[in-house]
C-alpha atoms as a PDB file:
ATOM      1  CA  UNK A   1       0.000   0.000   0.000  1.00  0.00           C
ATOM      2  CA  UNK A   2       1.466   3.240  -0.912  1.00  0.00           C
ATOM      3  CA  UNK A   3       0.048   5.667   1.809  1.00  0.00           C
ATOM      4  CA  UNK A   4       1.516   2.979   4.450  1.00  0.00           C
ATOM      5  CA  UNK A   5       4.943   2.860   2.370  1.00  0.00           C
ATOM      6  CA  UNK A   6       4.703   6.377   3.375  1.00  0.00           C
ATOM      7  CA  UNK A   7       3.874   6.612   6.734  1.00  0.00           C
ATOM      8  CA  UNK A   8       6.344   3.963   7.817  1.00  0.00           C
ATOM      9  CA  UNK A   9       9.136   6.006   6.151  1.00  0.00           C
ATOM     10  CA  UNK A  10       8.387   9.008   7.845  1.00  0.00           C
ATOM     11  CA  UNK A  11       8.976   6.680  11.351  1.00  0.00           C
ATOM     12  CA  UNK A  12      12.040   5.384   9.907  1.00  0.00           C
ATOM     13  CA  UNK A  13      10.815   1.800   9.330  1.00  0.00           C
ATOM     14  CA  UNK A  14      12.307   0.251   6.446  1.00  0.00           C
ATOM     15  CA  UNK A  15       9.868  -0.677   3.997  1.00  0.00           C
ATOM     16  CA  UNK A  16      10.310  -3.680   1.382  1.00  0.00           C
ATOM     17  CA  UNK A  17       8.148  -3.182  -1.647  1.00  0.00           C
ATOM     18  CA  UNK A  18       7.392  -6.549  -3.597  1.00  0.00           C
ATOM     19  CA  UNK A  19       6.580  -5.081  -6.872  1.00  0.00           C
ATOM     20  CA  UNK A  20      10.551  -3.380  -6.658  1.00  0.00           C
ATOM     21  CA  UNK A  21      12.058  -6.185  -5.137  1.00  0.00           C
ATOM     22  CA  UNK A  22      10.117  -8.609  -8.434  1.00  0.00           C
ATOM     23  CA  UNK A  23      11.306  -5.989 -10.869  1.00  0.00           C
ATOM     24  CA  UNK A  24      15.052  -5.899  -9.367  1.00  0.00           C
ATOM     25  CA  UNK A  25      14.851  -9.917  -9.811  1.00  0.00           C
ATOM     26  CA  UNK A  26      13.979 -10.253 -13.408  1.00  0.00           C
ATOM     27  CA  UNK A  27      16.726 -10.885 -15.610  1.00  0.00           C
ATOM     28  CA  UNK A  28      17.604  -7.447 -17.723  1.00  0.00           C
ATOM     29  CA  UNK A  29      18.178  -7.896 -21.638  1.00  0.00           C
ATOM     30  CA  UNK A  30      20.030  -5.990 -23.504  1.00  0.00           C
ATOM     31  CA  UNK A  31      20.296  -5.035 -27.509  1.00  0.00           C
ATOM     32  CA  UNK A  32      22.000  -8.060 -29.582  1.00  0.00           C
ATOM     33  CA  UNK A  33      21.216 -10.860 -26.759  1.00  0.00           C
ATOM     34  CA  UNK A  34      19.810 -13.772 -27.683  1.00  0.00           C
ATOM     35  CA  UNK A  35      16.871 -15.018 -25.979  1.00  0.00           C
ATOM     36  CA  UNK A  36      15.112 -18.185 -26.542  1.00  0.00           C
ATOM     37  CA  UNK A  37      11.070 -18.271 -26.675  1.00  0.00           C
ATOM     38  CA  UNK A  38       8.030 -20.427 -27.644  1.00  0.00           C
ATOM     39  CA  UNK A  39       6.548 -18.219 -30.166  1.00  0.00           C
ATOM     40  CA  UNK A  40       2.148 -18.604 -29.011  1.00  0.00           C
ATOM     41  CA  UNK A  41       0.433 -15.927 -31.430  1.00  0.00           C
ATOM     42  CA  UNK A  42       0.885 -13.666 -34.213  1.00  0.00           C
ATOM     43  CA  UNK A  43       1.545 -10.094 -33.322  1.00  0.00           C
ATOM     44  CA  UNK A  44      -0.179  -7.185 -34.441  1.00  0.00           C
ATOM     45  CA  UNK A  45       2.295  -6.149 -37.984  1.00  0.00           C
ATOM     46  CA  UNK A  46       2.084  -8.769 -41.081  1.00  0.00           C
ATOM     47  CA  UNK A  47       5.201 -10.444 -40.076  1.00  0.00           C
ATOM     48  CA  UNK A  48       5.626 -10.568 -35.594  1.00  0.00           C
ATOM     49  CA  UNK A  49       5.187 -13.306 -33.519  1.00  0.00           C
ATOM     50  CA  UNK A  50       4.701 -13.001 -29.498  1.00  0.00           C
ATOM     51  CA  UNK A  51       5.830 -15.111 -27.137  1.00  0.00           C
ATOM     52  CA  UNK A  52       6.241 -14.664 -23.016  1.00  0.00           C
ATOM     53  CA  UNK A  53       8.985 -15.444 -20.650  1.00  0.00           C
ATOM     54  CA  UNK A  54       8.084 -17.247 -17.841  1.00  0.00           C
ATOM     55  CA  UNK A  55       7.518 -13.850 -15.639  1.00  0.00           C
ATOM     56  CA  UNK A  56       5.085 -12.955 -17.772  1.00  0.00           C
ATOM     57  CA  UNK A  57       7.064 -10.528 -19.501  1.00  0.00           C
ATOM     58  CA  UNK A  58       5.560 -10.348 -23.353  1.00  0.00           C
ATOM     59  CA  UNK A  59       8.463 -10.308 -26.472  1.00  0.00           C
ATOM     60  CA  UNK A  60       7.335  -9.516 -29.541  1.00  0.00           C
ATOM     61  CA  UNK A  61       9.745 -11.077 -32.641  1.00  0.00           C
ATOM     62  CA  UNK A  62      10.237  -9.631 -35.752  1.00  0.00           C
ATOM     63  CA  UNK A  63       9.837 -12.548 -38.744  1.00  0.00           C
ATOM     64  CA  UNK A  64       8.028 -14.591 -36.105  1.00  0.00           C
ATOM     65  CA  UNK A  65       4.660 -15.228 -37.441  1.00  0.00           C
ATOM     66  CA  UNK A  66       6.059 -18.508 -39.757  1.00  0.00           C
ATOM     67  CA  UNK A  67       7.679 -19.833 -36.137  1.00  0.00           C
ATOM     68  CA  UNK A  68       3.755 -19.835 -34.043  1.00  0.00           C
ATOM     69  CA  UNK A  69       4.076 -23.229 -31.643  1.00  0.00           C
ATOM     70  CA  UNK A  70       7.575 -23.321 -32.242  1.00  0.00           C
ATOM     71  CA  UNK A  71      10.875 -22.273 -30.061  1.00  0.00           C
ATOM     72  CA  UNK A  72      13.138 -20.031 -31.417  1.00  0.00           C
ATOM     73  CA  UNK A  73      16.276 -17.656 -30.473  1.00  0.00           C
ATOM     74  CA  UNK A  74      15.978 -14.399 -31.278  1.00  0.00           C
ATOM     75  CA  UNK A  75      18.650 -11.208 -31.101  1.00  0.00           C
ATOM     76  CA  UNK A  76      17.203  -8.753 -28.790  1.00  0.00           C
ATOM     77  CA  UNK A  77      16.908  -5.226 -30.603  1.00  0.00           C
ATOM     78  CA  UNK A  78      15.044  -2.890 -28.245  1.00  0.00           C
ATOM     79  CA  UNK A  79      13.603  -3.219 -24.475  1.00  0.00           C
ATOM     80  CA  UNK A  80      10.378  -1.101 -23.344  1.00  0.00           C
ATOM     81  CA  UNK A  81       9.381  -0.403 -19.697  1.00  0.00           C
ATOM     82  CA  UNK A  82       5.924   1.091 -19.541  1.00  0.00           C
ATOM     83  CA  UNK A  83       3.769   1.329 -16.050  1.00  0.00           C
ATOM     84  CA  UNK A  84       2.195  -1.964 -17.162  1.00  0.00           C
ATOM     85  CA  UNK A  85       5.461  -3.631 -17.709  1.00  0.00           C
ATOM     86  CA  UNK A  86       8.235  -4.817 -19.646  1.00  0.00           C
ATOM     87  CA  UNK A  87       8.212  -5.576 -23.757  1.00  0.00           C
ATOM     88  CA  UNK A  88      11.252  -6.894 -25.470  1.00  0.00           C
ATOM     89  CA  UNK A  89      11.730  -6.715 -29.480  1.00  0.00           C
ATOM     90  CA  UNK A  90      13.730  -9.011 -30.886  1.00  0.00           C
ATOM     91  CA  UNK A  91      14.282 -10.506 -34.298  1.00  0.00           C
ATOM     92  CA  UNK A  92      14.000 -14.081 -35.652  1.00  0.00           C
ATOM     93  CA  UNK A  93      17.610 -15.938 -35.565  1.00  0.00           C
ATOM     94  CA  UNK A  94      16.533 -19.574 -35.811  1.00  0.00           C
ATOM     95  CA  UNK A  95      14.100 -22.275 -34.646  1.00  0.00           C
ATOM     96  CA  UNK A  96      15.670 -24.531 -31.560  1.00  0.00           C
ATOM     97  CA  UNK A  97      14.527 -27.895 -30.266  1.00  0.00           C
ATOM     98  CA  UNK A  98      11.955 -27.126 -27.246  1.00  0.00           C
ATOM     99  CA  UNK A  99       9.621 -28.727 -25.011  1.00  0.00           C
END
């Protein structure tokens, strides 16, 4: 709760917030990584796939939409935080043996 976050800094309690401590934990990508993902559903342009990591976190692939039910690595090209979380871009490399 924010206002108590608040509050209990103003007493000098140390306050732990979850959603901070989940975001410090996720792994952090960055441009020309390679990052492999079950592609589930065509994206919104002619040619994306999306897939999810398993936080949730949504990547949408460039050159994807052939790849749907299939894993693939793809090269990282751009990484967006927004207030409703984090999307990673990336662009088709290969397909990989997955589960």
């Amino acid at each position: 709760d924010y206002n108590l976050n608040k509050v209990a800094r103003l007493h000098n309690v140390e306050v732990l917030n979850l959603n901070d401590l989940a975001n410090a934990l996720k792994p952090a990508f960055l441009p020309g990584e390679q990052v492999t993902v079950k592609i589930v559903k065509p994206g919104e342009e002619e040619n994306q796939g999306v897939g999810y990591l398993d936080d949730g976190t949504m990547i949408v692939i460039e050159g994807g939409r052939a790849h749907i039910n299939q894993s693939v690595r793809i090269a990282v090209t751009s990484v967006l935080q927004t207030s409703a979380g984090r999307m990673i871009f990336g662009r088709f490399e290969e397909t990989v043996a997955g589960p």
